[in-house]
N, C-alpha and C. Protein backbone atom coordinates (compact mmCIF):
# COMPACT_ATOMS: atom_id res chain seq x y z
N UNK A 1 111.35 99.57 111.13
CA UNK A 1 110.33 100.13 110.26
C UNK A 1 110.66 99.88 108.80
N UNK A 2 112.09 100.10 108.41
CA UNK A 2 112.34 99.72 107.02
C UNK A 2 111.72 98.51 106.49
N UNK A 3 112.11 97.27 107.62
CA UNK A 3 111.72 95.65 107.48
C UNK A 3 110.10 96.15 106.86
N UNK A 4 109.39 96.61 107.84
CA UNK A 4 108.13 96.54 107.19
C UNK A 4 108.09 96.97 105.98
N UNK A 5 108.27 97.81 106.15
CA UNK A 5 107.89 99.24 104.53
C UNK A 5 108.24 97.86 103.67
N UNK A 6 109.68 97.35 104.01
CA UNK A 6 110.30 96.63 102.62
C UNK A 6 108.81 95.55 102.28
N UNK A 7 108.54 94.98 103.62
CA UNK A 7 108.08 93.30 103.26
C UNK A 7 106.40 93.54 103.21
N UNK A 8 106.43 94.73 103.04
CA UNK A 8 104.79 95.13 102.76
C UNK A 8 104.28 95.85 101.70
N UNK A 9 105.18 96.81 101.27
CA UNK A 9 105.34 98.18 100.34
C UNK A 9 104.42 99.11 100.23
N UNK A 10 104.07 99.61 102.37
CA UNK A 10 102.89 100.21 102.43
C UNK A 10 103.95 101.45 102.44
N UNK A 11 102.70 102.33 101.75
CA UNK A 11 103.58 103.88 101.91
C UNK A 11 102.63 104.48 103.15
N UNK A 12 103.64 105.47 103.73
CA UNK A 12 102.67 105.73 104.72
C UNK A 12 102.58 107.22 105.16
N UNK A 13 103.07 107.85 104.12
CA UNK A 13 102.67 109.15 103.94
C UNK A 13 103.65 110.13 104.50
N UNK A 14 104.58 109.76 104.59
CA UNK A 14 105.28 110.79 105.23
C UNK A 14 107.01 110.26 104.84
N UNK A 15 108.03 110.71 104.80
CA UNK A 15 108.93 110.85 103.94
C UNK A 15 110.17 109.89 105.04
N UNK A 16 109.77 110.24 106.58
CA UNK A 16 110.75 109.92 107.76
C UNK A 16 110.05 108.10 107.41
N UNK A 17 111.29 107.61 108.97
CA UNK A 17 111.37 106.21 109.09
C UNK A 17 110.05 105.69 109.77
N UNK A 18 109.40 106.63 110.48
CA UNK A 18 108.18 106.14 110.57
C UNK A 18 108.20 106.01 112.57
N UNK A 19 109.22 106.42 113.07
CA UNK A 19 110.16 106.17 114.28
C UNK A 19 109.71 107.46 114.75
N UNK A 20 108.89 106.84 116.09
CA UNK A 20 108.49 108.00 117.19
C UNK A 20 109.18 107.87 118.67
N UNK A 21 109.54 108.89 119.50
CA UNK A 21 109.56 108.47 120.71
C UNK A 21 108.73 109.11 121.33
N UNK A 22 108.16 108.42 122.44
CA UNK A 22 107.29 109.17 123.13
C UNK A 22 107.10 108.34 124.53
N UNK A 23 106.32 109.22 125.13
CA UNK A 23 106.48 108.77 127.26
C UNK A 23 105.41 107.97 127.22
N UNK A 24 105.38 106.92 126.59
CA UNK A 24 103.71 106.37 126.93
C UNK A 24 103.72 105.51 127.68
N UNK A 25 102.63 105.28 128.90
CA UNK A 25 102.74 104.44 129.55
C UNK A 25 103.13 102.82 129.36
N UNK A 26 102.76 102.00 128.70
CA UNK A 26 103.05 100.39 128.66
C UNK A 26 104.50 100.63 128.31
N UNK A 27 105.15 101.87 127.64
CA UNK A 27 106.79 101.39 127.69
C UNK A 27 107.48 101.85 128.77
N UNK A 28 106.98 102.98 129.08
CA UNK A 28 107.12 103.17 130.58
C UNK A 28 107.59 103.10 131.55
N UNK A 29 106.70 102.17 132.30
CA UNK A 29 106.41 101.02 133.03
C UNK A 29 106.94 99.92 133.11
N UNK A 30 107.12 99.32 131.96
CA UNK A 30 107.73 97.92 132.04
C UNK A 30 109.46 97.38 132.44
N UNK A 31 109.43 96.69 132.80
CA UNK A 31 110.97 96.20 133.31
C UNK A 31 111.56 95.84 132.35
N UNK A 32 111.88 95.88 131.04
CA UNK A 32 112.47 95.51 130.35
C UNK A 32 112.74 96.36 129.14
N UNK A 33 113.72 96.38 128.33
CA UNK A 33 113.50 96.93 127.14
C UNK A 33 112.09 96.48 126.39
N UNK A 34 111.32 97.72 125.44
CA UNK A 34 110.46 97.60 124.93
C UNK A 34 110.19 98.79 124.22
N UNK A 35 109.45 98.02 122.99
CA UNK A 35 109.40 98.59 121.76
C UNK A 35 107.28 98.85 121.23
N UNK A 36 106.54 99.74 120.72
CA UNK A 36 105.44 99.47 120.42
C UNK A 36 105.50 99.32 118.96
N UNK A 37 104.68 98.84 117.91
CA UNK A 37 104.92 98.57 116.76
C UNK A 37 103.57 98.49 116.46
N UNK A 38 103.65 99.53 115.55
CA UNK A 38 101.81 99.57 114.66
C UNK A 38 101.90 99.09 113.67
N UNK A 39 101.58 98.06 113.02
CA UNK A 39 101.31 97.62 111.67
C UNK A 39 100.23 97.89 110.52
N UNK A 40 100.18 99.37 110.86
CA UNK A 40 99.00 100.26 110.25
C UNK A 40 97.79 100.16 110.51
N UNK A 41 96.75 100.32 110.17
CA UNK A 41 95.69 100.67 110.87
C UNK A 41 94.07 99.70 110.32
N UNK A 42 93.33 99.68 111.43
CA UNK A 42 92.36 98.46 110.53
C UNK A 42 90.75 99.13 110.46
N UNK A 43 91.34 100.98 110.40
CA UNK A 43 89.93 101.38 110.20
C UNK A 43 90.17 101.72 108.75
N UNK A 44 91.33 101.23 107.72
CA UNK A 44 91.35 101.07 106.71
C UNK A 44 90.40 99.71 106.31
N UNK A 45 89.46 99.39 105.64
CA UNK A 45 89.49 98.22 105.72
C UNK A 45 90.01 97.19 104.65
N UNK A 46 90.81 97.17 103.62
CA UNK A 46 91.73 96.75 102.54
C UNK A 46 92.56 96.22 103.93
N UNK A 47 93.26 97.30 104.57
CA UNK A 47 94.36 97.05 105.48
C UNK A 47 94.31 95.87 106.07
N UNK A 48 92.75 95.91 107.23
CA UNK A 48 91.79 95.27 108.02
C UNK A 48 91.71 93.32 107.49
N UNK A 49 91.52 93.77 106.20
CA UNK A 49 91.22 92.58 105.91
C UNK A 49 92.58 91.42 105.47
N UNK A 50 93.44 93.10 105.05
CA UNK A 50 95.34 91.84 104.97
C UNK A 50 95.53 91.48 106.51
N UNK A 51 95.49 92.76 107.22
CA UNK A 51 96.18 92.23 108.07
C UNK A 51 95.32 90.90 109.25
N UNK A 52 94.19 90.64 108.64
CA UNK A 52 93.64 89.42 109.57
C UNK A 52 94.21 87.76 108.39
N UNK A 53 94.98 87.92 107.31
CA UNK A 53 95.68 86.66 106.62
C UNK A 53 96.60 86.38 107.65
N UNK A 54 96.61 84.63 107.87
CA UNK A 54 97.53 84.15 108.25
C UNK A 54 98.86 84.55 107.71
N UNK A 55 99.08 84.77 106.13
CA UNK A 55 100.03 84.70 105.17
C UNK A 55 101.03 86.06 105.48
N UNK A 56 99.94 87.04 105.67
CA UNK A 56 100.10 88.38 105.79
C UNK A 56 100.59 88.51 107.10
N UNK A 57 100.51 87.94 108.45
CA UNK A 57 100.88 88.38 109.77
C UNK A 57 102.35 87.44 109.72
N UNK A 58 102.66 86.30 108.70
CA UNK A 58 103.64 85.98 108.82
C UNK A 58 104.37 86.84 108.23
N UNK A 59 104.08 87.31 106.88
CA UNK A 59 105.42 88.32 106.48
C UNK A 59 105.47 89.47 107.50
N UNK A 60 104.97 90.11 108.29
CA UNK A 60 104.81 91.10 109.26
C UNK A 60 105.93 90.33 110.58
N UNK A 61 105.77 89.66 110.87
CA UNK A 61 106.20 88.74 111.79
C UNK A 61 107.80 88.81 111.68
N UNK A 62 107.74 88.02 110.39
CA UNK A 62 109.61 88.02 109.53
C UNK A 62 110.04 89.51 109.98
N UNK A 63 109.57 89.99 109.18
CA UNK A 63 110.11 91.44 108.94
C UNK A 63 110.51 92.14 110.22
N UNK A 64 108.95 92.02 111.34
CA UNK A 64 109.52 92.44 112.68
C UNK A 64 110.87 91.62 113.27
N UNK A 65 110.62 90.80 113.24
CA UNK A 65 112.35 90.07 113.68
C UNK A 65 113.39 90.01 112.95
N UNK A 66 113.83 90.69 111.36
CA UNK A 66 114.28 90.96 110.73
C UNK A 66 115.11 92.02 111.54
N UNK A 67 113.93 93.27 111.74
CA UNK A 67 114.40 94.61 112.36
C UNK A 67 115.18 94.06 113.60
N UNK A 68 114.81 93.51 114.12
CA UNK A 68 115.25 93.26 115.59
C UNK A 68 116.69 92.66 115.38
N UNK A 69 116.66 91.76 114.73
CA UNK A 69 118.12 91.03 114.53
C UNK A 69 118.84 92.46 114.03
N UNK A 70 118.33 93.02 112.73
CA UNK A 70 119.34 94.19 112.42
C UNK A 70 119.80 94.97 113.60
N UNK A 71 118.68 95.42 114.20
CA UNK A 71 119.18 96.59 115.59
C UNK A 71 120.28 96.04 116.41
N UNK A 72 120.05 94.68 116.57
CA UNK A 72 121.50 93.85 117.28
C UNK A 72 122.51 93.38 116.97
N UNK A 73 122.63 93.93 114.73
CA UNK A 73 123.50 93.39 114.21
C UNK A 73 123.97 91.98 114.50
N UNK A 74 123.24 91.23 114.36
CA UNK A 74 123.12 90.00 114.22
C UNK A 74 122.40 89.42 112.65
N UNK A 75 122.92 88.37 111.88
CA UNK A 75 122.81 87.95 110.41
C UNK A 75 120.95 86.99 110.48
N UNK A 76 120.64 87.22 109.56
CA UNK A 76 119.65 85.85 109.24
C UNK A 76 120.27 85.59 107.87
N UNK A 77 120.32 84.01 107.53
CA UNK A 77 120.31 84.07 106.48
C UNK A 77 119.94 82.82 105.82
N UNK A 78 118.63 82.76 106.50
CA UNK A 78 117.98 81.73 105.49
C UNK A 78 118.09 80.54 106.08
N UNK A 79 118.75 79.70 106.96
CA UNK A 79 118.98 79.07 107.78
C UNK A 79 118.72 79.21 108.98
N UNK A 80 117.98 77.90 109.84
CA UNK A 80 117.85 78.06 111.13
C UNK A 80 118.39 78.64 111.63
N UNK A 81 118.27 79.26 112.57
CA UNK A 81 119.76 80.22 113.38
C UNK A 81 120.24 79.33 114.64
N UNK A 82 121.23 79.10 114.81
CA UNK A 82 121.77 78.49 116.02
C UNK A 82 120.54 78.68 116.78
N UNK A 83 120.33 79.44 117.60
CA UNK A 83 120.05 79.86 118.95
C UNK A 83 118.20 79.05 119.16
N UNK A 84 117.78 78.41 117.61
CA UNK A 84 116.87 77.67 117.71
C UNK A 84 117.09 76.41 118.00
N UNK A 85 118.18 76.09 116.94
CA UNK A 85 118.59 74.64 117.13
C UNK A 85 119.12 73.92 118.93
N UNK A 86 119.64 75.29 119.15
CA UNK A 86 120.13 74.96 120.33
C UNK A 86 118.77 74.83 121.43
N UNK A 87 117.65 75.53 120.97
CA UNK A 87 116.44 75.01 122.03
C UNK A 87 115.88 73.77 121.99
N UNK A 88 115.92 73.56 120.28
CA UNK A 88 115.50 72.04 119.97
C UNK A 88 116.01 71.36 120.77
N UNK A 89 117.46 71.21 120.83
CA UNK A 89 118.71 69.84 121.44
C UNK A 89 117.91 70.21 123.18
N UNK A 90 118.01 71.30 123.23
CA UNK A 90 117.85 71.27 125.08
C UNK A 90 116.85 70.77 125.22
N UNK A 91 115.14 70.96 124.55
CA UNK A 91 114.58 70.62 125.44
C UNK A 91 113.97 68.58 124.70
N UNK A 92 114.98 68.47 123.78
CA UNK A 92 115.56 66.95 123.77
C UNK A 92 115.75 66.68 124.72
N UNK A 93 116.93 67.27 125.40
CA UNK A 93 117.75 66.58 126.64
C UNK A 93 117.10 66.45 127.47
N UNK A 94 115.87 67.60 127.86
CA UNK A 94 115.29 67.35 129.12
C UNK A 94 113.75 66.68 129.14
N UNK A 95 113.78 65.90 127.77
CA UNK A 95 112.72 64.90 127.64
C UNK A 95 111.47 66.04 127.13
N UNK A 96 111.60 67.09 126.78
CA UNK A 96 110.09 68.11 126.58
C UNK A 96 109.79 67.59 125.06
N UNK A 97 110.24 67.90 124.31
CA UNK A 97 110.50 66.39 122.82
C UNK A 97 110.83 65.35 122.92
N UNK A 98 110.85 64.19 122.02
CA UNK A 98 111.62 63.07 121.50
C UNK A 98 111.93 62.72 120.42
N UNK A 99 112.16 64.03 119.44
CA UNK A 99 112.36 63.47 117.96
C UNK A 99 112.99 65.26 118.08
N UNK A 100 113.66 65.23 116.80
CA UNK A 100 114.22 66.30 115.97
C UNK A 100 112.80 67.33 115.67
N UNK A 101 112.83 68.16 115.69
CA UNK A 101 111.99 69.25 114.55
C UNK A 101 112.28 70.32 113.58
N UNK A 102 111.77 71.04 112.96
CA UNK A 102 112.24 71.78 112.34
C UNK A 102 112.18 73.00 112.79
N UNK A 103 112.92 73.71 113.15
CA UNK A 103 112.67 75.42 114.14
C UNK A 103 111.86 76.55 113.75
N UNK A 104 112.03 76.26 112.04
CA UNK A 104 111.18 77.10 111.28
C UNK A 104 109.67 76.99 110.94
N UNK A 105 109.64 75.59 111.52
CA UNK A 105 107.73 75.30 111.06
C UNK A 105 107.26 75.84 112.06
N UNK A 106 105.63 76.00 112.17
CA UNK A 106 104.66 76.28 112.96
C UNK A 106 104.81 75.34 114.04
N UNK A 107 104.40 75.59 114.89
CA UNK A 107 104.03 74.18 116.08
C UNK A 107 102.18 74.54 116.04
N UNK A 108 101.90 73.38 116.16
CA UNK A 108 100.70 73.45 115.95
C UNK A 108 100.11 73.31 117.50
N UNK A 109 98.77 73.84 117.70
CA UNK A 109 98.92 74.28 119.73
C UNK A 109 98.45 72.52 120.09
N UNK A 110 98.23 71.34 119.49
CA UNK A 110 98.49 70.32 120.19
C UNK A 110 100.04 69.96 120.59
N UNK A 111 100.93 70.37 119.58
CA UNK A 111 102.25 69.85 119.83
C UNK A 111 102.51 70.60 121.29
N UNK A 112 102.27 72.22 120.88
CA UNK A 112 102.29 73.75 122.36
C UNK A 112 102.22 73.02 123.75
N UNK A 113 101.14 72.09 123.29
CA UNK A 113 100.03 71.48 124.69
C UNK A 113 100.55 70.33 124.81
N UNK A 114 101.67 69.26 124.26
CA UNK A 114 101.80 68.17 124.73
C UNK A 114 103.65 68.80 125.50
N UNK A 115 103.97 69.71 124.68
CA UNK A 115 105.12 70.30 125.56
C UNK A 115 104.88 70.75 126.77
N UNK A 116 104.18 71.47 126.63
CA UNK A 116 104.02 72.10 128.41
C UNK A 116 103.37 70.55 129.07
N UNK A 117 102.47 69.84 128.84
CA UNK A 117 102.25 69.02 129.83
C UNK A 117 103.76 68.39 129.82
N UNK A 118 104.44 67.85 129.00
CA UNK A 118 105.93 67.23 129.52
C UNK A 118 106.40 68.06 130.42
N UNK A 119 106.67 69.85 130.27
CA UNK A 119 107.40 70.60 131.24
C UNK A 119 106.86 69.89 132.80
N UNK A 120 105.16 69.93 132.55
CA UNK A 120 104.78 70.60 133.84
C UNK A 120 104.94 68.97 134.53
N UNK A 121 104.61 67.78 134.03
CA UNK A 121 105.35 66.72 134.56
C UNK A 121 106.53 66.25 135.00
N UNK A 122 107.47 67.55 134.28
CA UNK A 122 109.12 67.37 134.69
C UNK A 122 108.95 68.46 136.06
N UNK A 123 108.74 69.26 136.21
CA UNK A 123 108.38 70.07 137.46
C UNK A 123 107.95 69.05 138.38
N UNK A 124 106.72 67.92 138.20
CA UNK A 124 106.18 67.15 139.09
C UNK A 124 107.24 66.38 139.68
N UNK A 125 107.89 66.14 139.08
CA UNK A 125 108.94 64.98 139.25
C UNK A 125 109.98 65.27 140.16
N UNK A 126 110.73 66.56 139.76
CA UNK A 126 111.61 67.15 141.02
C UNK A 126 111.19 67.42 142.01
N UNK A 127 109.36 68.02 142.12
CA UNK A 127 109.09 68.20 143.60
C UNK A 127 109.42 67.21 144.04
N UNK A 128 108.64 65.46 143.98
CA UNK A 128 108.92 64.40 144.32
C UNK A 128 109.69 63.81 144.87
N UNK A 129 111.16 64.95 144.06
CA UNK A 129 112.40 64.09 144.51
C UNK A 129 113.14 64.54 145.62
């Protein structure tokens, strides 16, 4: 919650971290650790209208994985983080790319869509074999 407050400088009326717990179903339920995260509200409509900027859901974005790295005490710092680079090289190796990229750009959903068809052709291939 700090990440946000910081990378937004919404006040939000109340003095605490902004940190609820509660029994609600979708966290529940689910098999995994999980977290819900409101990024304030869009019957504001000032709010409504930041939060539909591309520009604006990226700093929201940062910030949420900001928090997340903090909670795991783990560093960002401005640099790719290993654990990207290391997806780049893998799915090099297994032919899903053929060139270097940058971890931090967008993928744009043709690049999304020429990866998964490589996956789903590398799947084809082992049935085969």
């Amino acid at each position: 919650v700090g990440e946000i407050k910081a990378a937004t400088n919404w006040h939000w009326g109340s003095d605490d971290d902004g940190v609820r717990e509660k029994n609600l179903h979708m966290l529940r339920e689910t098999k995994m650790p999980a977290i819900l995260i409101e990024c304030n509200f869009i019957s504001n409509t000032a709010v409504e209208l930041q939060l539909k900027s591309p520009a604006f859901q990226q700093v929201l974005a940062e910030a949420i994985a900001k928090g997340i790295l903090k909670y795991f005490k783990m560093e960002v710092n401005g640099i790719p983080e290993q654990w990207k680079l290391d997806i780049v090289e893998k799915a090099k190796q297994l032919g899903l790319i053929t060139q270097d990229h940058n971890p931090d750009e967008p993928a744009s959903k043709w690049f999304v869509l020429q990866v998964s068809m490589n996956a789903l052709n590398a799947v084809e291939s082992k049935k085969k074999q």
